[in-house]
C-alpha atoms as a PDB file:
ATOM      1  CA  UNK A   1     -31.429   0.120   4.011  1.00  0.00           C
ATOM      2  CA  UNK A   2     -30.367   3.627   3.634  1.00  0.00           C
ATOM      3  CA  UNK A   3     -27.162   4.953   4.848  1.00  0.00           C
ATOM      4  CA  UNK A   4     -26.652   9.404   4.866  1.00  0.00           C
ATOM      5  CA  UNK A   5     -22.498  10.431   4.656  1.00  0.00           C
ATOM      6  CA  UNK A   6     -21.466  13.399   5.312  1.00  0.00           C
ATOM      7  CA  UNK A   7     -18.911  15.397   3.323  1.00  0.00           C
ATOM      8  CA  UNK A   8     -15.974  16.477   5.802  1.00  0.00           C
ATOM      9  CA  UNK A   9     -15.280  19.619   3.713  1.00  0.00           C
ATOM     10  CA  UNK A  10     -18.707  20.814   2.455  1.00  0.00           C
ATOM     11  CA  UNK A  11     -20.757  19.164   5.276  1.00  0.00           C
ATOM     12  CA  UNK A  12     -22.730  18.196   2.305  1.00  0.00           C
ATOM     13  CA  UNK A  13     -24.889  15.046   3.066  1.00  0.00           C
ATOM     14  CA  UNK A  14     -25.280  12.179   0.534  1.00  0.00           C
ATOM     15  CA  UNK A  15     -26.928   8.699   0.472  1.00  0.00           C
ATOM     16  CA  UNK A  16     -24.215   6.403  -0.325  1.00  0.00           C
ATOM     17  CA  UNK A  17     -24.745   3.709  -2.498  1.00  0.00           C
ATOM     18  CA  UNK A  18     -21.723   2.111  -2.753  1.00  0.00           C
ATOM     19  CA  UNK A  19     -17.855   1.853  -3.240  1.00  0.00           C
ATOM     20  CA  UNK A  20     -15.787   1.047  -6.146  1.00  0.00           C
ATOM     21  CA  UNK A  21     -13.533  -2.040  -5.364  1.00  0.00           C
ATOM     22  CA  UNK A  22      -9.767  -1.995  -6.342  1.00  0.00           C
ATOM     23  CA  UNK A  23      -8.468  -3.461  -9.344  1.00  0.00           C
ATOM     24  CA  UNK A  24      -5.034  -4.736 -10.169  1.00  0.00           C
ATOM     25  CA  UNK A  25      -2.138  -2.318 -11.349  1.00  0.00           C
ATOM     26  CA  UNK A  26      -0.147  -3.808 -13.255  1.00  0.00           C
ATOM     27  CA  UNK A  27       3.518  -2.144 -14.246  1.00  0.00           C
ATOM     28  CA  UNK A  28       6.440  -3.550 -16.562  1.00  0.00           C
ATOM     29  CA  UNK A  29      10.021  -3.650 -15.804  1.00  0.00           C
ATOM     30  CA  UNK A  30      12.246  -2.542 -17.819  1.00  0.00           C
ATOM     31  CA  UNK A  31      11.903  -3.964 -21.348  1.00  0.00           C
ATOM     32  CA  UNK A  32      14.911  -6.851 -21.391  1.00  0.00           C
ATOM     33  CA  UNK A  33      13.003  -7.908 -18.094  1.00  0.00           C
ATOM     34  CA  UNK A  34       9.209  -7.266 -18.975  1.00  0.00           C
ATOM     35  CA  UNK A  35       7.975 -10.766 -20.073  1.00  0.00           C
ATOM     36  CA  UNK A  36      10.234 -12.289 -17.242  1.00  0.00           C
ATOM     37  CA  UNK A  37       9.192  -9.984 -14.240  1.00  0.00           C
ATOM     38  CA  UNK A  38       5.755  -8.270 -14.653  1.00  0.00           C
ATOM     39  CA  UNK A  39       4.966  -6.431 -11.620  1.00  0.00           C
ATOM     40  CA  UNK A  40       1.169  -6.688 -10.082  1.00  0.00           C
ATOM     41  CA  UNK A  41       0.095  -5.293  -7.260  1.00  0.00           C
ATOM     42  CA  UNK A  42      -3.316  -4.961  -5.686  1.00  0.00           C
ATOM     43  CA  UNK A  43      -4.501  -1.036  -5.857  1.00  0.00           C
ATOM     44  CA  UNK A  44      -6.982   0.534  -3.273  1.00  0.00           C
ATOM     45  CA  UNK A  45      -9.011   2.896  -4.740  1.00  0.00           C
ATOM     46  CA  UNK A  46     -11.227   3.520  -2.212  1.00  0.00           C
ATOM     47  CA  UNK A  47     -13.734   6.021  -3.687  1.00  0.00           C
ATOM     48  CA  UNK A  48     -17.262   6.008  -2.655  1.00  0.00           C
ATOM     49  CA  UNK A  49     -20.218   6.534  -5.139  1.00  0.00           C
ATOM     50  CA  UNK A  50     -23.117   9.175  -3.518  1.00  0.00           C
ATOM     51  CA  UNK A  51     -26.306  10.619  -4.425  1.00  0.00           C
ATOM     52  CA  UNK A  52     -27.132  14.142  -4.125  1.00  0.00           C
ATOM     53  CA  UNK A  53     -30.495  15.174  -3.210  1.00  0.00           C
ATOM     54  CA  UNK A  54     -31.070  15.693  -7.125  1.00  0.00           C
ATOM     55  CA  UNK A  55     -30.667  12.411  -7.901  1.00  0.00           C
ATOM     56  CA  UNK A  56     -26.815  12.865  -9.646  1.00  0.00           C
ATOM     57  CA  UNK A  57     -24.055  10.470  -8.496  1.00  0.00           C
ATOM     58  CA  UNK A  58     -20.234  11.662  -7.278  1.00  0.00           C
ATOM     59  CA  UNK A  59     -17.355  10.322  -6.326  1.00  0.00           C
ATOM     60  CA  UNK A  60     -15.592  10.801  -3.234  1.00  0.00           C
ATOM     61  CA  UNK A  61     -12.632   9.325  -1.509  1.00  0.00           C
ATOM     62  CA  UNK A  62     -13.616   6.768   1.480  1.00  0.00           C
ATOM     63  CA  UNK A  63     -11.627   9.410   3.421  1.00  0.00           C
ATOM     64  CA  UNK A  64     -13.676  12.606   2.603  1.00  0.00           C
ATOM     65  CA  UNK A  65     -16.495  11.211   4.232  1.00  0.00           C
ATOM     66  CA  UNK A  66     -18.264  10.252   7.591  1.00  0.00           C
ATOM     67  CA  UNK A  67     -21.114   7.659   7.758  1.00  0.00           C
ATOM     68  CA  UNK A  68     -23.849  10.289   9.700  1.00  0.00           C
ATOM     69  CA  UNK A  69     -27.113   7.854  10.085  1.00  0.00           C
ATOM     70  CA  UNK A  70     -28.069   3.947   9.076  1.00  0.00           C
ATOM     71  CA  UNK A  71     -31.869   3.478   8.296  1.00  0.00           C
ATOM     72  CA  UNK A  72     -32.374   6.731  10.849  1.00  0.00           C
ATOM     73  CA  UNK A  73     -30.240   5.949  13.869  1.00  0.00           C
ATOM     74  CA  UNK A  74     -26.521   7.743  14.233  1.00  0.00           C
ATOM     75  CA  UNK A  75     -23.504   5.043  14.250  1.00  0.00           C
ATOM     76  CA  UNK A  76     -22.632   5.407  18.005  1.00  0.00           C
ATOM     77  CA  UNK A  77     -26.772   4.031  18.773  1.00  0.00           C
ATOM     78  CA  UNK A  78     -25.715   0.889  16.666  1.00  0.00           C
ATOM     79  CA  UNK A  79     -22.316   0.347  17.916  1.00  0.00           C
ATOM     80  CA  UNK A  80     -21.211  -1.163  21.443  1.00  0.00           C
ATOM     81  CA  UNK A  81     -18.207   2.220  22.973  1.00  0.00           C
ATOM     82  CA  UNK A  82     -15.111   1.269  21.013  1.00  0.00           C
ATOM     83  CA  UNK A  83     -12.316   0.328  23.543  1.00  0.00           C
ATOM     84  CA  UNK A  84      -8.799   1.445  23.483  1.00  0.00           C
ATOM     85  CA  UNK A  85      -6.271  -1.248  23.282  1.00  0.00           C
ATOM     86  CA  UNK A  86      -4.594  -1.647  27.155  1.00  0.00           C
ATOM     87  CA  UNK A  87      -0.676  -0.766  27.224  1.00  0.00           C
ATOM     88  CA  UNK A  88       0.804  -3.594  28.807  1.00  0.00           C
ATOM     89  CA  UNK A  89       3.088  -2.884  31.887  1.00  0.00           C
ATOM     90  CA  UNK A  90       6.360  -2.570  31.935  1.00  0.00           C
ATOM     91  CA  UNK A  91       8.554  -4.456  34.293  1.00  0.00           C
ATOM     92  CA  UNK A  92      11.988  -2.483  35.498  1.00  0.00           C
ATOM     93  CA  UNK A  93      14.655  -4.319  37.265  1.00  0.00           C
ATOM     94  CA  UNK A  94      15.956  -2.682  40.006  1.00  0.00           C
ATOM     95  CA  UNK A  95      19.304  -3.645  41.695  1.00  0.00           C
ATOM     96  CA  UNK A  96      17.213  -5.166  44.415  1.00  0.00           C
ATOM     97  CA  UNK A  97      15.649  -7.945  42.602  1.00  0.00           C
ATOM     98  CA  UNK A  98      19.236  -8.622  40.998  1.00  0.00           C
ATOM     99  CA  UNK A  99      21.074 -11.003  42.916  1.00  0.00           C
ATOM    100  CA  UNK A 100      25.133 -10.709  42.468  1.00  0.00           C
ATOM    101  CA  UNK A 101      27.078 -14.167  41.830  1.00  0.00           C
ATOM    102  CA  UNK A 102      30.902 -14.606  41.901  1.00  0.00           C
ATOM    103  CA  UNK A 103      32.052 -17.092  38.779  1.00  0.00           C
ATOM    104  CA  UNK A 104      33.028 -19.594  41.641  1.00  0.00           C
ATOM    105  CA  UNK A 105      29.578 -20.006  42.817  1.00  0.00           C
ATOM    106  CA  UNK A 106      27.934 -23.081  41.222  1.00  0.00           C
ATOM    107  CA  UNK A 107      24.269 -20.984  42.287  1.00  0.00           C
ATOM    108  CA  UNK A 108      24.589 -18.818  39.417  1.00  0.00           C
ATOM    109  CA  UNK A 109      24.315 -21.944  36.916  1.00  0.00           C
END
């Protein structure tokens, strides 16, 4: 399977060959508290490795580039129309629908 990016600022195409997966960053407190409360938290790298059309590999950040063709046919070929969440409706009140009750009315309970 071969899959062609595209470099958003060069327009530079690439085959990709894969992504480097996050590792785990892992930070002291301060040093009464380090053996007691080691921080670790997961880290996205998100850089993607390339090819050039020479054969050398680069790096790029996930977000530099755009996926342009998979094994010769563009994404939106592949992909069912993405569809854009519905906003639900909002329901007003309006002093119509809003029926007044005196305290000494046993309706209103």
């Amino acid at each position: 399977m071969s899959i062609l990016v595209k470099h958003l600022a060069t327009e530079n195409e690439y085959i990709f060959l894969g992504i480097e997966l996050g590792g785990v960053k892992s930070s002291l407190s301060p040093k009464i508290f380090a053996d007691l409360f080691a921080n670790e938290e997961g880290e996205k790298i998100g850089r993607v490795a390339v090819c050039d059309p020479g054969g050398k590999i680069l790096w790029f950040n996930a977000s530099e580039l755009v996926v342009i063709e998979v094994d010769g046919q563009i994404p939106s070929e592949m992909l069912p129309e993405i569809i854009s969440p519905t906003t639900p409706e909002i329901i007003t009140e309006t002093s119509e629908d809003i029926t007044d009750y005196s305290e000494n009315e046993e309706e209103w309970i």
